[in-house]
C-alpha atoms as a PDB file:
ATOM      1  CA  UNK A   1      89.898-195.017 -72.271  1.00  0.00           C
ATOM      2  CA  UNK A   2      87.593-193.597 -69.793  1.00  0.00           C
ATOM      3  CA  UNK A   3      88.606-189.815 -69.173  1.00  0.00           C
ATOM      4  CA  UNK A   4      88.892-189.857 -65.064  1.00  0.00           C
ATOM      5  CA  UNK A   5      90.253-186.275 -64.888  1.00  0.00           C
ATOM      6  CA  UNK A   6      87.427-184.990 -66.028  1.00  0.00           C
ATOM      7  CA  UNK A   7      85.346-186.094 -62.714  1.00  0.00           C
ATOM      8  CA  UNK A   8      87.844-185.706 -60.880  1.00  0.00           C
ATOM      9  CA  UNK A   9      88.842-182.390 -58.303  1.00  0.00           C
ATOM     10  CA  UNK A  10      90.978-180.822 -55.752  1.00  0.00           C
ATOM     11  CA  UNK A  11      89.468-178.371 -54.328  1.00  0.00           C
ATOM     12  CA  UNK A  12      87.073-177.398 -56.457  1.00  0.00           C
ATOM     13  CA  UNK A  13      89.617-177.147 -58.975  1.00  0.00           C
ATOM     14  CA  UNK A  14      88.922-180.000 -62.012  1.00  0.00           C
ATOM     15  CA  UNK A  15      92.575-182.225 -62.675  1.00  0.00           C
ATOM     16  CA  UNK A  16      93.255-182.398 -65.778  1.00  0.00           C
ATOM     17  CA  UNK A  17      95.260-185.366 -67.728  1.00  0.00           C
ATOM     18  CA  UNK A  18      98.346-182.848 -68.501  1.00  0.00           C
ATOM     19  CA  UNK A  19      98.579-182.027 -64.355  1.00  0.00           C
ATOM     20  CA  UNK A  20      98.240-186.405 -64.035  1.00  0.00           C
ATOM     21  CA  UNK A  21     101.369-187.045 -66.770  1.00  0.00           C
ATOM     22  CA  UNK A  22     103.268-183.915 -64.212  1.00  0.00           C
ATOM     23  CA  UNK A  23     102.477-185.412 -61.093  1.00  0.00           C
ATOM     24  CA  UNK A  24     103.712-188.990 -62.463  1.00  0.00           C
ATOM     25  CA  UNK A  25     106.551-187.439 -64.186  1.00  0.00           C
ATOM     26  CA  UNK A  26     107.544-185.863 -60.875  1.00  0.00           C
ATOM     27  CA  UNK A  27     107.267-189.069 -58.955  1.00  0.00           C
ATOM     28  CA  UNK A  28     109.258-191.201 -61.371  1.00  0.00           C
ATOM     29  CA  UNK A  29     112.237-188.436 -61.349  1.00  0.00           C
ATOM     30  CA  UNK A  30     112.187-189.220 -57.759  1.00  0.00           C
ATOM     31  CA  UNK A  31     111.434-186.715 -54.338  1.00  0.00           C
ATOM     32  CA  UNK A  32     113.757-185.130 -52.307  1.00  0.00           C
ATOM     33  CA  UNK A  33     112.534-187.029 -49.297  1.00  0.00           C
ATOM     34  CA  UNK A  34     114.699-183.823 -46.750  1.00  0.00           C
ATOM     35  CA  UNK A  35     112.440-181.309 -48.624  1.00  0.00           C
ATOM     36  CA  UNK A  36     109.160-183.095 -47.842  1.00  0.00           C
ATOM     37  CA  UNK A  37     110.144-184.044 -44.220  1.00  0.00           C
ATOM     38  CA  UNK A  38     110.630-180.129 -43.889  1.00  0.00           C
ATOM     39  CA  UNK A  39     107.551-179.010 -45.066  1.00  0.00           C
ATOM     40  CA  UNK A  40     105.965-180.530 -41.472  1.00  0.00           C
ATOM     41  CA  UNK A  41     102.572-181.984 -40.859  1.00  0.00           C
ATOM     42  CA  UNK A  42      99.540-181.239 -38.985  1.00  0.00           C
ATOM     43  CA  UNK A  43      98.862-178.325 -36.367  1.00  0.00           C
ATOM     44  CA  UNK A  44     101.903-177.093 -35.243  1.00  0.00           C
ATOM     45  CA  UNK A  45     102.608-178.033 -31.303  1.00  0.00           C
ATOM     46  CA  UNK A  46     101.662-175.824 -28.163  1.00  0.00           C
ATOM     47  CA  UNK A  47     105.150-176.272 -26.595  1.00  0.00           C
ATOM     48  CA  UNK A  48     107.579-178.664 -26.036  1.00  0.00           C
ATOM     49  CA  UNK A  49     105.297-181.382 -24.584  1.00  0.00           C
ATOM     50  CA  UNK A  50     102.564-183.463 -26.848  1.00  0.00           C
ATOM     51  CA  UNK A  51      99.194-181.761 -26.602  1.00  0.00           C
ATOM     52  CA  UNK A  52      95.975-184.475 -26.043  1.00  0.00           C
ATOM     53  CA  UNK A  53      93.048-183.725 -28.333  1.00  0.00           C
ATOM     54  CA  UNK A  54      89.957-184.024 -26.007  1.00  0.00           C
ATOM     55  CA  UNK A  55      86.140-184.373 -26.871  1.00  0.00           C
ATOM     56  CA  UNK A  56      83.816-181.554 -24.900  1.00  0.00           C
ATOM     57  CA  UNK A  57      79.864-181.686 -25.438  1.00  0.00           C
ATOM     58  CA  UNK A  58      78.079-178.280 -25.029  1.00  0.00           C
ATOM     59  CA  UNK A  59      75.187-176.948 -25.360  1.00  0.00           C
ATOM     60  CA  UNK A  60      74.391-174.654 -28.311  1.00  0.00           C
ATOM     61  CA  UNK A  61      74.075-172.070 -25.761  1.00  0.00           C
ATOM     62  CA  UNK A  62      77.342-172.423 -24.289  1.00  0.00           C
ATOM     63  CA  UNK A  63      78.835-172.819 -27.871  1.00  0.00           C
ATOM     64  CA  UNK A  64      77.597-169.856 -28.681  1.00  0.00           C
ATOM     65  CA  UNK A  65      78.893-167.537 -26.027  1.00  0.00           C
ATOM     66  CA  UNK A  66      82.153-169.684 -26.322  1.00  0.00           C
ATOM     67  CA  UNK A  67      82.237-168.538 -29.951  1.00  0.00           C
ATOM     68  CA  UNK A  68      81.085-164.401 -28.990  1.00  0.00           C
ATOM     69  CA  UNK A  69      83.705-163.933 -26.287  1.00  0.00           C
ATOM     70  CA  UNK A  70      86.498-165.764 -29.103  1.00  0.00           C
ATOM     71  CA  UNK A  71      85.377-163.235 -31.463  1.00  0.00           C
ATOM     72  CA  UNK A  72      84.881-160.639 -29.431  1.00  0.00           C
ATOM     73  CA  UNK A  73      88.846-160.763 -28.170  1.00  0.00           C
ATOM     74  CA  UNK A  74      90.113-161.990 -31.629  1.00  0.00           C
ATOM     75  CA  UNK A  75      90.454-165.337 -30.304  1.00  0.00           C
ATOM     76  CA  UNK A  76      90.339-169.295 -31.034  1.00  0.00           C
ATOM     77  CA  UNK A  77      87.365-171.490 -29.281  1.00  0.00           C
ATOM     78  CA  UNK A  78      90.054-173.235 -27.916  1.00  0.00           C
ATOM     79  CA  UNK A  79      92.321-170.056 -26.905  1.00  0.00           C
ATOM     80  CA  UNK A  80      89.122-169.101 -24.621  1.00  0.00           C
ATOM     81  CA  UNK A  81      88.322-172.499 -23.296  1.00  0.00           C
ATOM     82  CA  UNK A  82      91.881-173.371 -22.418  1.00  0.00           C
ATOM     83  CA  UNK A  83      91.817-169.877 -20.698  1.00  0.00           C
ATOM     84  CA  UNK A  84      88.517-170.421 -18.825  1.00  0.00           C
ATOM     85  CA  UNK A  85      90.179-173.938 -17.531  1.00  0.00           C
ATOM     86  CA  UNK A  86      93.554-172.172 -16.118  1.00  0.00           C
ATOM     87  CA  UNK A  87      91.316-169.598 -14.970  1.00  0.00           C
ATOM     88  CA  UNK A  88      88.914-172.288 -12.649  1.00  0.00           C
ATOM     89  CA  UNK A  89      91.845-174.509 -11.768  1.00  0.00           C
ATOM     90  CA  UNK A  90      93.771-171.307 -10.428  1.00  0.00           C
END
């Protein structure tokens, strides 16, 4: 029998064949499908409406005073280009 777990990683931590027999042995005993859904997925949402992902090319100039001013202020990339769009639309 080849040994897969030995390749094998999650994050940079190697699986090995007794975490395999726990992680089947858990999923034949069944999940508790409540628990799971409560655990949530994703990014968690701005507010009450959906937010729409949209793709923005810069420069590496821009980028990088997007990035100065975000760390500057203890901010997200995003955090300071949503700002700079209320800002221009105001």
């Amino acid at each position: 029998m080849n040994d897969m777990a030995s390749d094998e990683t999650i994050n940079g931590v190697p699986v090995t064949e007794e975490q395999i027999a726990a992680w089947a042995a858990e999923a034949e005993a069944g999940y508790d499908v409540g628990a799971l859904k409560k655990r949530g997925r994703g990014r968690p949402g701005r507010g009450a409406e959906p937010s729409q992902v949209v793709a923005l090319r810069l420069t590496l100039e821009e980028l990088a005073a997007i990035d100065a001013r975000a760390a500057r202020e203890g901010k997200t990339r995003s955090e300071v280009i949503r700002e700079a769009l209320a800002a221009s639309a105001a």
